[in-house]
N, C-alpha and C. Protein backbone atom coordinates (compact mmCIF):
# COMPACT_ATOMS: atom_id res chain seq x y z
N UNK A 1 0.85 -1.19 0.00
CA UNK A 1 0.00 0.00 0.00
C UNK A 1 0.89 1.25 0.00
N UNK A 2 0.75 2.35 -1.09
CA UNK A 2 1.45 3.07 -1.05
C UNK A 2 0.71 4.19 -0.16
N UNK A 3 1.20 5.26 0.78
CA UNK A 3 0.64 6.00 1.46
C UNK A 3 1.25 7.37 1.32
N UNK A 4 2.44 7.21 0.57
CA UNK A 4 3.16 8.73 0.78
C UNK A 4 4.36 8.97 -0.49
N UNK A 5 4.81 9.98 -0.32
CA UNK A 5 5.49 9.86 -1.39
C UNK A 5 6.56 8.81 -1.76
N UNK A 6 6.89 8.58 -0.07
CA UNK A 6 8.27 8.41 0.21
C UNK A 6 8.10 6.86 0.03
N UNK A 7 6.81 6.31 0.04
CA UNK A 7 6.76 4.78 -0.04
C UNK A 7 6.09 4.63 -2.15
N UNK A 8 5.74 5.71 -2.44
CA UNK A 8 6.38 5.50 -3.72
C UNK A 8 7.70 5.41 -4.69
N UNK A 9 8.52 5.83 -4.01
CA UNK A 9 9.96 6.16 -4.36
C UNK A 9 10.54 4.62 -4.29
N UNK A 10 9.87 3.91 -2.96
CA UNK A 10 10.36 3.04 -2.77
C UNK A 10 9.80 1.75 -3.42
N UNK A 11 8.61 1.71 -3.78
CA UNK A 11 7.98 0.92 -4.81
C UNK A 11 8.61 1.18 -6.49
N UNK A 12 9.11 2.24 -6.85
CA UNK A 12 9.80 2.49 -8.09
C UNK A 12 11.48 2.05 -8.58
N UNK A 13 11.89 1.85 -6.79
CA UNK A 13 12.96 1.36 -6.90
C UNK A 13 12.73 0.25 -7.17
N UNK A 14 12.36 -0.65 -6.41
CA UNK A 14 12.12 -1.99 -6.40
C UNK A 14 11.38 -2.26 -7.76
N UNK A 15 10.71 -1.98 -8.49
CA UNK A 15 10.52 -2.55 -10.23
C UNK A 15 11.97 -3.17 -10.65
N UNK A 16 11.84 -3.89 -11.39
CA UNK A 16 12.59 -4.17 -12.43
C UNK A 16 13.32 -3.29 -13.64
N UNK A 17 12.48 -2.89 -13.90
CA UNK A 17 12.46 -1.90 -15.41
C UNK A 17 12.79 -0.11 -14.42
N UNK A 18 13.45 0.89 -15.52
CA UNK A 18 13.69 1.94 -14.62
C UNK A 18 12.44 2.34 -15.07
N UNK A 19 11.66 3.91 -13.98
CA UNK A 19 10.58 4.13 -14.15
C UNK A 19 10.61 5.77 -14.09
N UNK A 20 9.23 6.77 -14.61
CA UNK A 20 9.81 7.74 -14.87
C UNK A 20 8.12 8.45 -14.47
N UNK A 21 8.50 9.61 -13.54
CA UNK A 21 7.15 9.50 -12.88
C UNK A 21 6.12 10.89 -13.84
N UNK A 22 4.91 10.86 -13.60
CA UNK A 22 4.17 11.93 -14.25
C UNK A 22 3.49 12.36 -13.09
N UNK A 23 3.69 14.04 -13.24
CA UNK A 23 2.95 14.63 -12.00
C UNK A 23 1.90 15.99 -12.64
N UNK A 24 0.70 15.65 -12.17
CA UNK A 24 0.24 16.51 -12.57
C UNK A 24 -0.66 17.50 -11.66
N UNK A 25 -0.73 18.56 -11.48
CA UNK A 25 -0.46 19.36 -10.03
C UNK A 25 -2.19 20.01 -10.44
N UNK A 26 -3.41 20.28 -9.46
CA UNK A 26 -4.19 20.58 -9.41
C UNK A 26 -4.61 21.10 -8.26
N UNK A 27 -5.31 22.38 -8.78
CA UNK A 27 -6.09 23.26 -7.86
C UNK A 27 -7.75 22.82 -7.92
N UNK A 28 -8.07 22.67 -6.27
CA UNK A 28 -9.32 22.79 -6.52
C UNK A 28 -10.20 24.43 -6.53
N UNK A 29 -11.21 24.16 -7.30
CA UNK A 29 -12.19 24.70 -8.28
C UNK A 29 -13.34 24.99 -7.46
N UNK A 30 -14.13 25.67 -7.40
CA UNK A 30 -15.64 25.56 -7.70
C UNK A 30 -15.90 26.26 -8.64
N UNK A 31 -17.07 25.29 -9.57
CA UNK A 31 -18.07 26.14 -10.60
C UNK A 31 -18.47 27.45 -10.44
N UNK A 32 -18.58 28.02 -11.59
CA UNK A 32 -19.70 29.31 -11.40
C UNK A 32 -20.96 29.27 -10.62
N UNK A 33 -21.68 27.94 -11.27
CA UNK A 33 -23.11 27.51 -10.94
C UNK A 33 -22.79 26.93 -9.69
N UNK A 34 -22.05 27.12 -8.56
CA UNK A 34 -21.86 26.44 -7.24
C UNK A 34 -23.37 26.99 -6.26
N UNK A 35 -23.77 25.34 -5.86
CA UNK A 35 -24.90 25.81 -5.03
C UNK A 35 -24.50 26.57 -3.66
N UNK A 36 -25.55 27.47 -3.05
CA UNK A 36 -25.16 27.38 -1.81
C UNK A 36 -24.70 26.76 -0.40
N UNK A 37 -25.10 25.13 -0.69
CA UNK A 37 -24.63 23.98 -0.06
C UNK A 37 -23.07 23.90 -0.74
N UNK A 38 -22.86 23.66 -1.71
CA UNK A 38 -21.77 23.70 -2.35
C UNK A 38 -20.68 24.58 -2.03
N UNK A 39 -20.78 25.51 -1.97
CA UNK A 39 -20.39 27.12 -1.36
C UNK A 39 -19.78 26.68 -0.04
N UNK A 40 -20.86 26.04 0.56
CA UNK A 40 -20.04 25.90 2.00
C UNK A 40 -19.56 24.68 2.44
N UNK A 41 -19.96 23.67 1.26
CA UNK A 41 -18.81 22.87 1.81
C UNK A 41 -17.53 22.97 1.15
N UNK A 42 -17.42 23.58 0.49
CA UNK A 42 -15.74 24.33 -0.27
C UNK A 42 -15.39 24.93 0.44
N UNK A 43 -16.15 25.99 1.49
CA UNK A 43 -15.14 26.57 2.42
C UNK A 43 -14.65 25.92 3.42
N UNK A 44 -15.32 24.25 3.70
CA UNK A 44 -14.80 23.45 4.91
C UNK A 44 -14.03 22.59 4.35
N UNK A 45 -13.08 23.12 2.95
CA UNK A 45 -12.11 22.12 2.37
C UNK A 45 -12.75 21.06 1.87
N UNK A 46 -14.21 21.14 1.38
CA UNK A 46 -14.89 19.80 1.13
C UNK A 46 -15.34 20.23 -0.57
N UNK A 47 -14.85 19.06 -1.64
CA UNK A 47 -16.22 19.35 -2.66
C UNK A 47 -15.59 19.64 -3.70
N UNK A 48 -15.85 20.64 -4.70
CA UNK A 48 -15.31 21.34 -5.84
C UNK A 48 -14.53 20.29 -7.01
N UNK A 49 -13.97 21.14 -7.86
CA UNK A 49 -13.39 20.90 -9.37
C UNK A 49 -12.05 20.49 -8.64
N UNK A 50 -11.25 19.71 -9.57
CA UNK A 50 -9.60 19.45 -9.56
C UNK A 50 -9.52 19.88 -10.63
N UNK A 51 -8.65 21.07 -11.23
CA UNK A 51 -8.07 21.86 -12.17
C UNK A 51 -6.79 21.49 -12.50
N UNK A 52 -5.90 20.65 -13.84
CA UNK A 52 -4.87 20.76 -14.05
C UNK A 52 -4.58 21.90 -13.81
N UNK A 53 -3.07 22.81 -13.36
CA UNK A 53 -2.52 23.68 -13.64
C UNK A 53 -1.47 23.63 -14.01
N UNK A 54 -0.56 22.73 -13.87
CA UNK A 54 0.74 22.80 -14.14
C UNK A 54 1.42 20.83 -14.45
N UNK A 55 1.88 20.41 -14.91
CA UNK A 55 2.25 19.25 -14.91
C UNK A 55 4.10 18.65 -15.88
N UNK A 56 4.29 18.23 -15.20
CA UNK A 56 5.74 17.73 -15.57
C UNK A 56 5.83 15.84 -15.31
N UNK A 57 7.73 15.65 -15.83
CA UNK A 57 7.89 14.44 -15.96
C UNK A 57 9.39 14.46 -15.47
N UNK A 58 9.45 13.68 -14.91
CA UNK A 58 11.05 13.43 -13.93
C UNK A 58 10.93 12.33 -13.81
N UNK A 59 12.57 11.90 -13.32
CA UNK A 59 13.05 10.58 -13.25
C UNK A 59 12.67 10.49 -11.51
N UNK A 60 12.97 9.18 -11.29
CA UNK A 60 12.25 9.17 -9.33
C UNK A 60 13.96 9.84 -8.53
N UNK A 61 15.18 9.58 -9.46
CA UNK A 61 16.61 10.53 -9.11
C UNK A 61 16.40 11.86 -8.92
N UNK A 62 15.21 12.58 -9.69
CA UNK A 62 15.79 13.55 -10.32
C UNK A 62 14.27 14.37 -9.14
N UNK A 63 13.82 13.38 -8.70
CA UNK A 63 12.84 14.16 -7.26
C UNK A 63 12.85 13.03 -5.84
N UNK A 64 14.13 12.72 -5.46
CA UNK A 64 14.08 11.90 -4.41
C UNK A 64 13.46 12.74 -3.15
N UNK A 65 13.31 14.17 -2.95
CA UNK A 65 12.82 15.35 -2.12
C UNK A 65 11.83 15.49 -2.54
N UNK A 66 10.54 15.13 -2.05
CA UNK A 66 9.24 15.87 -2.17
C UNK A 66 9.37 17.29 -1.85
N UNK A 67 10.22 18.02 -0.88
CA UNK A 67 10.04 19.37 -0.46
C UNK A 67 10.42 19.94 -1.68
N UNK A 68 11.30 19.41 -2.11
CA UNK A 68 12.23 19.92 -3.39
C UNK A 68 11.44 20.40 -4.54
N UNK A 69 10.44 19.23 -4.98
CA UNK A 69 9.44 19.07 -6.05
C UNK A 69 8.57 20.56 -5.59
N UNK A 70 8.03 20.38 -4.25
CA UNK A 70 7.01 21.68 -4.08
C UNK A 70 7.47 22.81 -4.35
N UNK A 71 9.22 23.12 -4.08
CA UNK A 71 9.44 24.22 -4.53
C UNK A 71 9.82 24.87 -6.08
N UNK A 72 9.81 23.73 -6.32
CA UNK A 72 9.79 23.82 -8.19
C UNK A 72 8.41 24.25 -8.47
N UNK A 73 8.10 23.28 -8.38
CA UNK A 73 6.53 23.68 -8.30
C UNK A 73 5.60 24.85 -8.07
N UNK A 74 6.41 25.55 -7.05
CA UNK A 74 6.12 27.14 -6.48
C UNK A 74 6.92 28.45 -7.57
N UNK A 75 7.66 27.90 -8.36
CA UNK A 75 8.18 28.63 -8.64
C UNK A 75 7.30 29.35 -10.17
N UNK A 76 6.79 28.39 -10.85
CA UNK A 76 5.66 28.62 -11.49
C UNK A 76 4.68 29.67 -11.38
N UNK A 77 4.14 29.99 -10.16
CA UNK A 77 3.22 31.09 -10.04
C UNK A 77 2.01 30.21 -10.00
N UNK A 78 1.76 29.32 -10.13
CA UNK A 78 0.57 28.32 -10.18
C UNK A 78 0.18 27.95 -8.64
N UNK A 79 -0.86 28.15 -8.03
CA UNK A 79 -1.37 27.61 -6.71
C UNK A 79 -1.67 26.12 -6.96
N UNK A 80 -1.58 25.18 -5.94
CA UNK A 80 -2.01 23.49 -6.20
C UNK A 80 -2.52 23.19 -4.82
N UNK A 81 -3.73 22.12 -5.45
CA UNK A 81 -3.92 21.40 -3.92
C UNK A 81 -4.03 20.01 -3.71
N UNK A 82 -3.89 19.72 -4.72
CA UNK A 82 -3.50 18.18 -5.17
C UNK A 82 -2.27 17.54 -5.98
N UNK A 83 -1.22 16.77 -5.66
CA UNK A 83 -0.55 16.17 -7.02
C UNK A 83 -0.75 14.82 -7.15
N UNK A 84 -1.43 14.73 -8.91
CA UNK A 84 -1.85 13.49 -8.90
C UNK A 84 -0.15 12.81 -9.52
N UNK A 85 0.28 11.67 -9.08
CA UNK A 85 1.31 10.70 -10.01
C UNK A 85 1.18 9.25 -10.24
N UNK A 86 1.58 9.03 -11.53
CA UNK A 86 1.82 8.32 -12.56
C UNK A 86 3.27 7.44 -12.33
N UNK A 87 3.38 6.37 -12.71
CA UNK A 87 5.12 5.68 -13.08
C UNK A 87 4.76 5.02 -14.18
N UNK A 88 5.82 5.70 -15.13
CA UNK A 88 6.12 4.88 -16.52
C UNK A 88 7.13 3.47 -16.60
N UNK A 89 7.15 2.40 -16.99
CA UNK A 89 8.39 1.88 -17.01
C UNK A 89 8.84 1.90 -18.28
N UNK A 90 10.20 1.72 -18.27
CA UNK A 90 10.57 1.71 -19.20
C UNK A 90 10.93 0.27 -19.69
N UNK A 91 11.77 -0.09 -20.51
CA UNK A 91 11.99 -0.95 -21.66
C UNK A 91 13.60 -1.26 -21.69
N UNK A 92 13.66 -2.78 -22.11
CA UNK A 92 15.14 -3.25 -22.29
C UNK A 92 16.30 -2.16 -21.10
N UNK A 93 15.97 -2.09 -20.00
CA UNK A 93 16.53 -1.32 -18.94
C UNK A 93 16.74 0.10 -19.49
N UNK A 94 16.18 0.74 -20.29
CA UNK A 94 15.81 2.19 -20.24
C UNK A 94 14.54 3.04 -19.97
N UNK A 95 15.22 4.01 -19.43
CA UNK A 95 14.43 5.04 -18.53
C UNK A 95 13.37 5.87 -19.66
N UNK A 96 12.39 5.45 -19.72
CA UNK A 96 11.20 5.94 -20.54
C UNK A 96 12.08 7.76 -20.67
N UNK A 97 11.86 8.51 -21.90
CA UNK A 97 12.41 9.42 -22.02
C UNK A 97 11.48 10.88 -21.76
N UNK A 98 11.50 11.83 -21.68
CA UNK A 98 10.69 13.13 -21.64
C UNK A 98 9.79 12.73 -22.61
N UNK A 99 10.52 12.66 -24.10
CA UNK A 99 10.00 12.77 -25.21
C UNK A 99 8.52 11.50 -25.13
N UNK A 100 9.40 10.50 -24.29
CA UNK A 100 8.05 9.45 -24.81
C UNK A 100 6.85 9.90 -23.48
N UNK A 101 7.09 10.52 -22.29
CA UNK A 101 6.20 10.80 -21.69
C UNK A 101 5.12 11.67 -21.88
N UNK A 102 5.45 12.81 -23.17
CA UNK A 102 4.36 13.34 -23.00
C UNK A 102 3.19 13.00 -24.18
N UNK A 103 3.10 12.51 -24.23
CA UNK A 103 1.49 11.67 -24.45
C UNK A 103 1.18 11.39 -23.69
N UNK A 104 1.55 10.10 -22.82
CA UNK A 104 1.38 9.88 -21.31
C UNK A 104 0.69 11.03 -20.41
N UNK A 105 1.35 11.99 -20.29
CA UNK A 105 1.14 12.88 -19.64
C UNK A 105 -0.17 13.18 -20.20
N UNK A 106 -0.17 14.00 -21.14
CA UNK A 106 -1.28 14.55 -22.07
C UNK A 106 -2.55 14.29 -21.63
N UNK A 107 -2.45 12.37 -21.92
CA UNK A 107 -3.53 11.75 -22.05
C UNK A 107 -4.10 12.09 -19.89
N UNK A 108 -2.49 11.72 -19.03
CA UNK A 108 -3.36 12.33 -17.72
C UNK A 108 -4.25 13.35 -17.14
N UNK A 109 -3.10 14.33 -17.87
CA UNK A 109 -4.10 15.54 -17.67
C UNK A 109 -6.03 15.32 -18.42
N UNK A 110 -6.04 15.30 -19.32
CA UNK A 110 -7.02 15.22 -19.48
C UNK A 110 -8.22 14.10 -18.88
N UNK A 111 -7.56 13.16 -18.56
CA UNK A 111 -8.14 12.01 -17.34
C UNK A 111 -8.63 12.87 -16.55
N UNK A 112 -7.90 13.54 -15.89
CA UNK A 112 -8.24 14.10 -14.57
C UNK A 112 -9.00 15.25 -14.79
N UNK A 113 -9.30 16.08 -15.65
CA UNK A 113 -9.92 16.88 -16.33
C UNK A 113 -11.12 16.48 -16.90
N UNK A 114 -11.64 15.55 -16.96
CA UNK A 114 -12.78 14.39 -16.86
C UNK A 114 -13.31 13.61 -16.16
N UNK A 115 -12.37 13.92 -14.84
CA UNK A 115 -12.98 13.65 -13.47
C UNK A 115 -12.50 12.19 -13.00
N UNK A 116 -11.31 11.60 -13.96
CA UNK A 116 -10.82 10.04 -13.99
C UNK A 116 -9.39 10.09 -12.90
N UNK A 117 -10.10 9.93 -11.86
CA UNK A 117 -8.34 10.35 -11.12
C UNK A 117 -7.78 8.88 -10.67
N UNK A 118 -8.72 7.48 -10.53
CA UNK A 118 -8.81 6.20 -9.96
C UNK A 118 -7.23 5.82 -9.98
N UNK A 119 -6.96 5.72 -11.42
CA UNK A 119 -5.52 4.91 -11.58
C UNK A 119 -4.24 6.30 -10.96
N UNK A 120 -4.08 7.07 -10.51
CA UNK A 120 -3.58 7.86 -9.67
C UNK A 120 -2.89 8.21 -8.29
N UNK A 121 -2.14 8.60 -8.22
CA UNK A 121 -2.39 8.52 -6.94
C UNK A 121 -1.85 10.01 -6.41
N UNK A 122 -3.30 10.63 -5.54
CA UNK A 122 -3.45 11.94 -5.50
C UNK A 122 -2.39 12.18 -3.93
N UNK A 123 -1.67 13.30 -3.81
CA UNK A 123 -0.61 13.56 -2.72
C UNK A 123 -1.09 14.93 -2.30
N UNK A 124 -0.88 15.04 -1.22
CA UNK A 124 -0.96 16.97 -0.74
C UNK A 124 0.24 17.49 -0.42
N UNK A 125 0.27 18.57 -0.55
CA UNK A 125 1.61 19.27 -0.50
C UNK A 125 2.79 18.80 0.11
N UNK A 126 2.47 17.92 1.48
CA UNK A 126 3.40 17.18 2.15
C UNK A 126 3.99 16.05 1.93
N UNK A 127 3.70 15.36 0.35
CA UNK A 127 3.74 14.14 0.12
C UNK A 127 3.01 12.98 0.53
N UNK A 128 1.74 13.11 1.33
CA UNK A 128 1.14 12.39 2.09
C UNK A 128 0.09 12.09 1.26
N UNK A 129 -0.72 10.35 0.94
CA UNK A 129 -1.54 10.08 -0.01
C UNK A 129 -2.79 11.05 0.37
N UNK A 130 -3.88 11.61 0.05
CA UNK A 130 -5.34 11.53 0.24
C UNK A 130 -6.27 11.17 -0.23
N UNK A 131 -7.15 10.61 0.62
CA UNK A 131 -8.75 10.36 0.16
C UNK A 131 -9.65 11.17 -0.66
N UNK A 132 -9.60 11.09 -2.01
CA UNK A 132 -10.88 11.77 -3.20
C UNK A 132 -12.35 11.45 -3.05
N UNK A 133 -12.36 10.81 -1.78
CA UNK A 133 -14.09 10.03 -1.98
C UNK A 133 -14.79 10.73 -0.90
């Protein structure tokens, strides 16, 4: 059971094949048309849209620091309140490349932009898994 970042890192080591992660960083939303029930359970952190805003592809080397990632991440100008991630493997012991991830990617973002977050796995700023349900 993965629960955090840090026990994904460690599930990516342990594959076989090297693996190459997709992160795709979301703010929650409310609609225009937000009811007044709606309204207030968004202000108790409950409810609303997940908004791609920003999304990238790194090796699991190249973000062994979750703090690290957030501050990349900050540097953008983009607010987030979710990061959903992905692991690619790669092939004949190579590391799936940028180039081949973004389709991958592509196709996530828009998953999640359709409300498909299942195969995911959503983190909060601290690296810590959370509950979407």
């Amino acid at each position: 059971m993965i629960s955090s970042y840090t026990d994904l890192l460690k599930a990516a080591d342990a594959e076989p094949a090297p693996q190459r992660f997709l992160f795709v960083f979301c703010r929650a939303e409310l609609p225009d048309d937000a009811s007044s029930e709606e309204k207030a359970a968004f202000a108790n952190g409950e409810g609303g849209a997940l908004t791609p805003v920003v999304c990238v592809d790194k090796t699991p080397d190249e973000v062994r620091d979750f703090g690290a990632l957030v501050e990349e991440s900050r540097q953008t100008g983009q607010a987030w309140d979710v990061v959903f991630v992905a692991a690619m493997s790669g092939r004949g012991g190579m590391q799936p490349s940028s180039d081949e991830a973004q389709q991958p990617l592509t196709m996530m973002v828009e998953s999640i932009r359709l409300g498909h977050v299942g195969n995911y796995l959503p983190l909060d700023q601290k690296g810590q898994a959370v509950s979407l349900g």
